[in-house]
Each structure stands twice: as C-alpha cells, then as structure tokens.
Protein backbone atom coordinates (compact mmCIF):
# COMPACT_ATOMS: atom_id res chain seq x y z
CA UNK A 1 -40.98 -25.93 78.58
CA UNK A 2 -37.85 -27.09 77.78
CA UNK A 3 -36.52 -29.11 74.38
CA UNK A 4 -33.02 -30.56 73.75
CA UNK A 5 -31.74 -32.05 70.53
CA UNK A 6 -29.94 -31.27 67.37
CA UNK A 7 -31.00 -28.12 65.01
CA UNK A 8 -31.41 -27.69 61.69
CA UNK A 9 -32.36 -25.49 59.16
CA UNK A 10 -35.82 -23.63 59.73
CA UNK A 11 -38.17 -24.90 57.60
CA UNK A 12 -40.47 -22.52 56.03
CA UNK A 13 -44.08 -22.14 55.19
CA UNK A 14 -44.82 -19.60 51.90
CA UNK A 15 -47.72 -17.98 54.12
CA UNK A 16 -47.80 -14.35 54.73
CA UNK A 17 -46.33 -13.80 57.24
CA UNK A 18 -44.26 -16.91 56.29
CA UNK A 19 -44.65 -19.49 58.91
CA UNK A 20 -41.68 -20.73 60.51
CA UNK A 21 -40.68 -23.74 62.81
CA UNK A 22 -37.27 -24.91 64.19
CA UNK A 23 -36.39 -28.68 63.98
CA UNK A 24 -34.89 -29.63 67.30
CA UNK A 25 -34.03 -33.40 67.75
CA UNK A 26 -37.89 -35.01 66.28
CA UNK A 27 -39.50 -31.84 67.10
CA UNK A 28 -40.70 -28.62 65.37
CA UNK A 29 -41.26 -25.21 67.22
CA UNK A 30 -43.45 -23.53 65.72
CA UNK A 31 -41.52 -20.12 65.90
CA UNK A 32 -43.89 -17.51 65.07
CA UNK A 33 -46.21 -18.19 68.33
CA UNK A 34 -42.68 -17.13 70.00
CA UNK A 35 -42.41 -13.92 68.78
CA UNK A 36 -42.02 -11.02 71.24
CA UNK A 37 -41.26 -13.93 74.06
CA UNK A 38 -38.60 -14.94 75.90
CA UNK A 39 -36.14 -17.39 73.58
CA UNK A 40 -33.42 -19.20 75.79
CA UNK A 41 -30.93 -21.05 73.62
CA UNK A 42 -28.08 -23.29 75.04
CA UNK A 43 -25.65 -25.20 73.39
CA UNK A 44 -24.81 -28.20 75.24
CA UNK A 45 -21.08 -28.47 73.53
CA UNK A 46 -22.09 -31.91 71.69
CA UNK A 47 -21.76 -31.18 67.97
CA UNK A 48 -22.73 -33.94 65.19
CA UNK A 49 -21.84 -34.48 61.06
CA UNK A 50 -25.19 -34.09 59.91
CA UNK A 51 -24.37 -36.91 56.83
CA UNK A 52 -22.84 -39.47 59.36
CA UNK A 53 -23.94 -38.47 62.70
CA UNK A 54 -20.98 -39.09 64.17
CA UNK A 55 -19.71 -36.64 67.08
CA UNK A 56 -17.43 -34.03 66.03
CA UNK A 57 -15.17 -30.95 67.62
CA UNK A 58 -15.88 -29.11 64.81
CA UNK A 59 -18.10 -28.60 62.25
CA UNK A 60 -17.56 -27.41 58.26
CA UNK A 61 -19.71 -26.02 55.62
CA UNK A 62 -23.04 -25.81 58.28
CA UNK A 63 -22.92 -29.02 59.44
CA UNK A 64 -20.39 -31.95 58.17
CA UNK A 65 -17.00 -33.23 59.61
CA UNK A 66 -14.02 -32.81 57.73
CA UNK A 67 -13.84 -36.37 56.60
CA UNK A 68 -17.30 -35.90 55.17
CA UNK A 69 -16.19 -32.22 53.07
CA UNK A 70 -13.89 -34.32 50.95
CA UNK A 71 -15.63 -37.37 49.77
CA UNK A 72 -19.58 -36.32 49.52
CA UNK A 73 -20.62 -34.73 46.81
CA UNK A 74 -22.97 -32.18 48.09
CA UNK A 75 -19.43 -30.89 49.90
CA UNK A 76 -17.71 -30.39 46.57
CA UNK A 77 -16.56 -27.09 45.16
CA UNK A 78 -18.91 -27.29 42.22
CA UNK A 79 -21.85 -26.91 44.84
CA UNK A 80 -20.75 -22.96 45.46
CA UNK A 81 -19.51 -23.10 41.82
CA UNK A 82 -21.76 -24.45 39.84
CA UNK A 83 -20.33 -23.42 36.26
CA UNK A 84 -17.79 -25.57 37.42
CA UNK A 85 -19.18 -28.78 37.54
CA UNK A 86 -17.70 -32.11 36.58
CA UNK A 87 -20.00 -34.68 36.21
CA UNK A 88 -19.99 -34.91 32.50
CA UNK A 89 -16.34 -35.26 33.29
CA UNK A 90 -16.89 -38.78 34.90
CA UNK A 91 -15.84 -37.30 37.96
CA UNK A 92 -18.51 -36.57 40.35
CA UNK A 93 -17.79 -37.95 43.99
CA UNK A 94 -21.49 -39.62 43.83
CA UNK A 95 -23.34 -39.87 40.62
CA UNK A 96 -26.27 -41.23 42.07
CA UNK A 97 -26.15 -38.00 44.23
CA UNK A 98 -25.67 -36.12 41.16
CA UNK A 99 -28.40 -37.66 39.33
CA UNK A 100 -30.85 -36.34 41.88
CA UNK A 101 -29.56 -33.19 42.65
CA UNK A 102 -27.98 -31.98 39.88
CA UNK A 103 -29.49 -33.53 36.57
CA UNK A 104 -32.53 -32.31 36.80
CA UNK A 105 -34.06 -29.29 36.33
CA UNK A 106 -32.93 -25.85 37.82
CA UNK A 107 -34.30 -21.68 37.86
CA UNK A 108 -32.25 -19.29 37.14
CA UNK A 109 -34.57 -16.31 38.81
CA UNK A 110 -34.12 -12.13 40.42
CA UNK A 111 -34.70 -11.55 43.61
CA UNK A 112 -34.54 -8.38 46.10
CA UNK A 113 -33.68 -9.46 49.58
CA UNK A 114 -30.87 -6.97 49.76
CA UNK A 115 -31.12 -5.33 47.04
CA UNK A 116 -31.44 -7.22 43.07
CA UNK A 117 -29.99 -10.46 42.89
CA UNK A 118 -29.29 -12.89 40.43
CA UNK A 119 -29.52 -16.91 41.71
CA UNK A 120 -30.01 -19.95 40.54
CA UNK A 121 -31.86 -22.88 42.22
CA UNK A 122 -33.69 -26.25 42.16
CA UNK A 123 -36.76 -26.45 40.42
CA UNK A 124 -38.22 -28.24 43.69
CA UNK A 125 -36.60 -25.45 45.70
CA UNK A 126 -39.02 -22.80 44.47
CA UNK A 127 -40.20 -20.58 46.89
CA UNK A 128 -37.98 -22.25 49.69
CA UNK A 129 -34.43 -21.07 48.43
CA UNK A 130 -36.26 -17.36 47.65
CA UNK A 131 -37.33 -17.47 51.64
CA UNK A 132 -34.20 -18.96 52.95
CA UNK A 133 -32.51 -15.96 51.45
CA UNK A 134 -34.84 -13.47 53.08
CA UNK A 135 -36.18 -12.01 49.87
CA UNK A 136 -38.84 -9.56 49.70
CA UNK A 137 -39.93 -10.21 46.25
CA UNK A 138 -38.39 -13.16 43.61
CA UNK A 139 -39.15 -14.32 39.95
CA UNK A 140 -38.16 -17.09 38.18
CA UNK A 141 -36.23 -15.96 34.70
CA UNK A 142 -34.89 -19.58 32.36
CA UNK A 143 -35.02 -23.37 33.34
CA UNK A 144 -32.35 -25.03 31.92
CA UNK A 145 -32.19 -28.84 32.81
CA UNK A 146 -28.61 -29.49 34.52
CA UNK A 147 -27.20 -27.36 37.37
CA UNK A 148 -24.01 -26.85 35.54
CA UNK A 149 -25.72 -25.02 32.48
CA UNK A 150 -27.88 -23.16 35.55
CA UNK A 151 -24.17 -21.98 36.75
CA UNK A 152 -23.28 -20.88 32.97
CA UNK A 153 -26.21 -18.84 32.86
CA UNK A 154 -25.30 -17.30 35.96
CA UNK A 155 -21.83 -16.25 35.77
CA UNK A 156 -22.67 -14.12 32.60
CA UNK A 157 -25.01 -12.31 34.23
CA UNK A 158 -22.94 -11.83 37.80
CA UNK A 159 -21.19 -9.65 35.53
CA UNK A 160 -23.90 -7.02 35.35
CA UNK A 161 -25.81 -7.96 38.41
CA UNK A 162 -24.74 -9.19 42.20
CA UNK A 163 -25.59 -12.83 42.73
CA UNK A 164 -24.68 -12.45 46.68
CA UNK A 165 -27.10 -11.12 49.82
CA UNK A 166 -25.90 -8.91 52.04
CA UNK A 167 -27.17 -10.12 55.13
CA UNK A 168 -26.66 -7.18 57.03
CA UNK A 169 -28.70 -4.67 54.79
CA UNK A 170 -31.26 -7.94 54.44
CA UNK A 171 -32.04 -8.14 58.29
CA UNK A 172 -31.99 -4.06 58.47
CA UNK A 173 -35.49 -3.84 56.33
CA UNK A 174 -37.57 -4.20 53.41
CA UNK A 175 -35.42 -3.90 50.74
CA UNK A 176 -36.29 -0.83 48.09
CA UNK A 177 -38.90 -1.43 45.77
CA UNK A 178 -37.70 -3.07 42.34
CA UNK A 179 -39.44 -3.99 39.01
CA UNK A 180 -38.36 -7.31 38.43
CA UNK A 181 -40.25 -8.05 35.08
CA UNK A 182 -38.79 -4.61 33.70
CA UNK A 183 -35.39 -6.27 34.21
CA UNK A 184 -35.97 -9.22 33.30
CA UNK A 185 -37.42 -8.75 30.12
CA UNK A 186 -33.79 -7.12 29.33
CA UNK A 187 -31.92 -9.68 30.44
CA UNK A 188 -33.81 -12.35 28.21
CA UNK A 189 -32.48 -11.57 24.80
CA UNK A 190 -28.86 -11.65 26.01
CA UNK A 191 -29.02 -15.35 27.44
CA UNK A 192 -31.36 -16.34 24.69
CA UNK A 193 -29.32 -15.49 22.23
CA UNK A 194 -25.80 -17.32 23.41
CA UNK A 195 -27.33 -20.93 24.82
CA UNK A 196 -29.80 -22.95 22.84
CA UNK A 197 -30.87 -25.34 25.78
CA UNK A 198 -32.19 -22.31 28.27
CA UNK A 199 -36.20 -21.83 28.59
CA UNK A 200 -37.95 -18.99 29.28
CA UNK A 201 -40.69 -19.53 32.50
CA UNK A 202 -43.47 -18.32 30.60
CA UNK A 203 -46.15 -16.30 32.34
CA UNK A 204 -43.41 -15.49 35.19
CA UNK A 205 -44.94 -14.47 38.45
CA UNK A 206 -43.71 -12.21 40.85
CA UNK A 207 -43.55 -13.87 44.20
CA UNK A 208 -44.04 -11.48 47.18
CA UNK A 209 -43.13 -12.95 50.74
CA UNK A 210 -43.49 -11.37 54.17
CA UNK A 211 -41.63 -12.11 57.43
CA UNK A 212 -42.95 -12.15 60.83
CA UNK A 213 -40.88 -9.19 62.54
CA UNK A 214 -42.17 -6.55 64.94
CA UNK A 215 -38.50 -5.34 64.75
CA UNK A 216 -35.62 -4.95 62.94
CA UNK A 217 -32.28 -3.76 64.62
CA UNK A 218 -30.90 -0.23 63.70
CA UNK A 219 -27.13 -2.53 64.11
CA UNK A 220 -26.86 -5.83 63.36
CA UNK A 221 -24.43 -8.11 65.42
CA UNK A 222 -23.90 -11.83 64.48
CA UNK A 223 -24.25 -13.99 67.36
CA UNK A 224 -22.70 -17.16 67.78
CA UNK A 225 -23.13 -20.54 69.96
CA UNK A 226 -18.91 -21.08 69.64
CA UNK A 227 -18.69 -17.35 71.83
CA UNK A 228 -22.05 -17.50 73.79
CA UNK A 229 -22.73 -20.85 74.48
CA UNK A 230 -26.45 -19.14 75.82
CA UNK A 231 -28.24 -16.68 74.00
CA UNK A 232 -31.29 -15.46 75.35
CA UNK A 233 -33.52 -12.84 74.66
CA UNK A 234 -36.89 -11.78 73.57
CA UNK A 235 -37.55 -12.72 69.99
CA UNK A 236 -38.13 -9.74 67.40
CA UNK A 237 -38.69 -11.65 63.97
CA UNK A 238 -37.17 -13.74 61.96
CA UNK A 239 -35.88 -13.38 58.35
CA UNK A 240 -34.43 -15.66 56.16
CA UNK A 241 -32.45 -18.46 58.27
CA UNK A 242 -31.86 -15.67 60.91
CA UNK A 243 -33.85 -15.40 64.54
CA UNK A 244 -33.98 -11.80 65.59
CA UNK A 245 -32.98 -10.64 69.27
CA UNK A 246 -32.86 -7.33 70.85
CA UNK A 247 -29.27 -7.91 71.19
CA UNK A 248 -27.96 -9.42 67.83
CA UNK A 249 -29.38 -11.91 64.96
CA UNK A 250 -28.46 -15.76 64.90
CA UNK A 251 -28.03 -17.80 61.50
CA UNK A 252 -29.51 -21.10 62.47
CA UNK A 253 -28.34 -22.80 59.52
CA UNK A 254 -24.62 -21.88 60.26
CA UNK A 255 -25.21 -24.28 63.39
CA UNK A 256 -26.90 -27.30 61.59
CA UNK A 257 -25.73 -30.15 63.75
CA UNK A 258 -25.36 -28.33 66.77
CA UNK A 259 -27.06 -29.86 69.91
CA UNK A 260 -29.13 -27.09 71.49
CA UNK A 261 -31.73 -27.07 74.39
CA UNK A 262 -34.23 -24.16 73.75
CA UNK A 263 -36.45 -23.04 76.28
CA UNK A 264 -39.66 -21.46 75.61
C-alpha cells in the first residue's frame, strides 16, 4: 500500500503507549500498527506553505514560505520569545490571531523529556505540547491568562532551570527519574511573590506518558528528506515528533509541508 500527499505534524493520542498517526494528504496512518515494519518514505520534491498552500523551493520555520515568515503572526519573533510580545503595543501582525492564540490562557509547567525542563504552553495544548516534546513525565506549575506574562514567568526561571530539550539525550532513553512536585513546590514562592496575576494549578498532577519503542539507538543521526530524498527502514518507535529507524531518527514536523509518498 502506497499513500502520497503532504505531511504534517503527528498527531498524538495520551494513551499508554501514546497512539500515534501521520497525516498524509486527507489521510491518517495509524503509526503504531507499523512498528517493527518496513517504512518507505519518498519525497516527491513538491514542497507547499502550509498557511497559503502555494508551491515553494523552500520552506521556513517547519512549513511557511518566506513571504508568509514576515507578515503572519504565528511567524513572529514573539512566538519563540514570548516575554517579548507586542500586542499590548498595538502592534501584533494579526490581532484576531492574537486574540485566539495568545489572549487566553497559558501553563507554565516541568517536564523531564531530557532531563528537567521548564515550558510554557496553551491551556488547550495540555498533554499535546508535553508529548510533542517527548517527555517522560510533565506537571503543570501557574496559569497566567496572556502568553506574554506566560513568557515573563519563564525567563526568570530559565535562569535556574533549562527551558530547551535535548533531542539527542531525549531519543537515547527514559530520561532519569525526577520529583517534579518536590521542585515545584520550591519554585512557587519565588514567582508568587514577584507577579500578582499568576495562579497556582491546584491539586497539580503528575502526567506520566509512554512511547511505543522496541528500540532506541545507542547514536542518534538526524535524517533528512533535503539529503535522502528516500528513507527507508524498519520502524523502531517513535518519540516525540521523531520516527525511529535502525539507521537514524526523522523529525516529521521539521518537514510540515513536504509532499511525501509513504509506503507501508
């Protein structure tokens, strides 16, 4: 069998182990029936801007064209920086955009997926952004109610704790047990005590996710559609937005837009 059509991000399933399917074109494979098969993957060299569809050489920030990076808002440098948001500025690209993605309500949580993180996300994102990160344990910390105060929150405590995964170490194992209420109940008093908008999650729960993975690979080697226009190879897990092979790992989301025929 034999699909062709444009990829996105996996979507995700908070089972155990979490349940995974790939969004080519209208359809979704449902991944985890795949695993220890034979994957074929073959980019057809036909990209497209995921916002306005239209056919591209290259593609920026997993997915748009370059015309698209400098007038959307989701494209702005506020989305990797949030403390750095401008909308109360009256200078957001799209404030209806804004309104809906930013305005609302966002976590500022731990999680171990390489090690112990500090992120902030959605409210509506909760678990997905914890999976999408391949984290082995999460737990919601503050809600706050704009993205920019979630960013605030964040950069103060970046300065004690990471608030990046390392991919590599994340697709080499389980990370090492942590006690994420132990930190976070000393990390509370210090946020508490500078911003007068930021909520504590009360009754916090400690979310626990497993990944479907008979292997994990002693060395981890990106692999990439723009060098191996095929990649093929029996499938070992997946993790995060990454598909597992016995010969390297792919980031699916890195190739959002990408038209791909997968073979099964």
């Amino acid at each position: 069998m034999s699909i062709v059509g444009i990829i996105s991000k996996m979507a995700a399933a908070p089972t155990s182990p979490v349940t995974y399917a790939l969004p080519i074109g209208n359809a979704q494979i449902p991944l985890n029936l795949y695993l220890g098969k034979v994957l074929r993957l073959r980019f057809t060299y036909n990209i497209y801007c995921i916002a306005c569809q239209q056919k591209i050489k290259k593609s920026y920030q997993n997915g748009y064209c370059f015309p698209c990076t400098q007038k959307l808002a989701q494209c702005d440098f506020c989305i990797l920086k949030p403390e750095r948001c401008h909308y109360h500025l009256g200078t957001c690209r799209e404030p209806a955009w804004g309104d809906a993605h930013c305005m609302i309500p966002h976590w500022v949580y731990l999680a171990n997926a390489s090690g112990l993180k500090v992120g902030i996300t959605r409210k509506t994102q909760v678990p997905t952004r914890w999976i999408d990160q391949g984290a082995t344990a999460a737990m919601g910390l503050f809600e706050v109610p704009t993205r920019l105060m979630s960013g605030l929150v964040e950069v103060i405590l970046a300065k004690t704790f990471s608030d990046k995964t390392n991919w590599r170490k994340m697709l080499q194992g389980k990370a090492e047990s942590i006690d994420l209420f132990t930190v976070g109940e000393r990390i509370k008093p210090q946020i508490l005590s500078q911003f007068d908008s930021v909520q504590l999650i009360e009754n916090p729960q400690i979310c626990q996710f497993d990944y479907p993975v008979i292997a994990y690979p002693q060395k981890v080697a990106a692999l990439s559609f723009d060098k191996t226009p095929l990649i093929e190879g029996t499938l070992l897990g997946i993790k995060g937005q990454y598909l597992i092979f016995e010969n390297g790992v792919l980031n699916i989301r890195k190739f959002t837009g990408y038209e791909i025929e997968a073979g099964f």
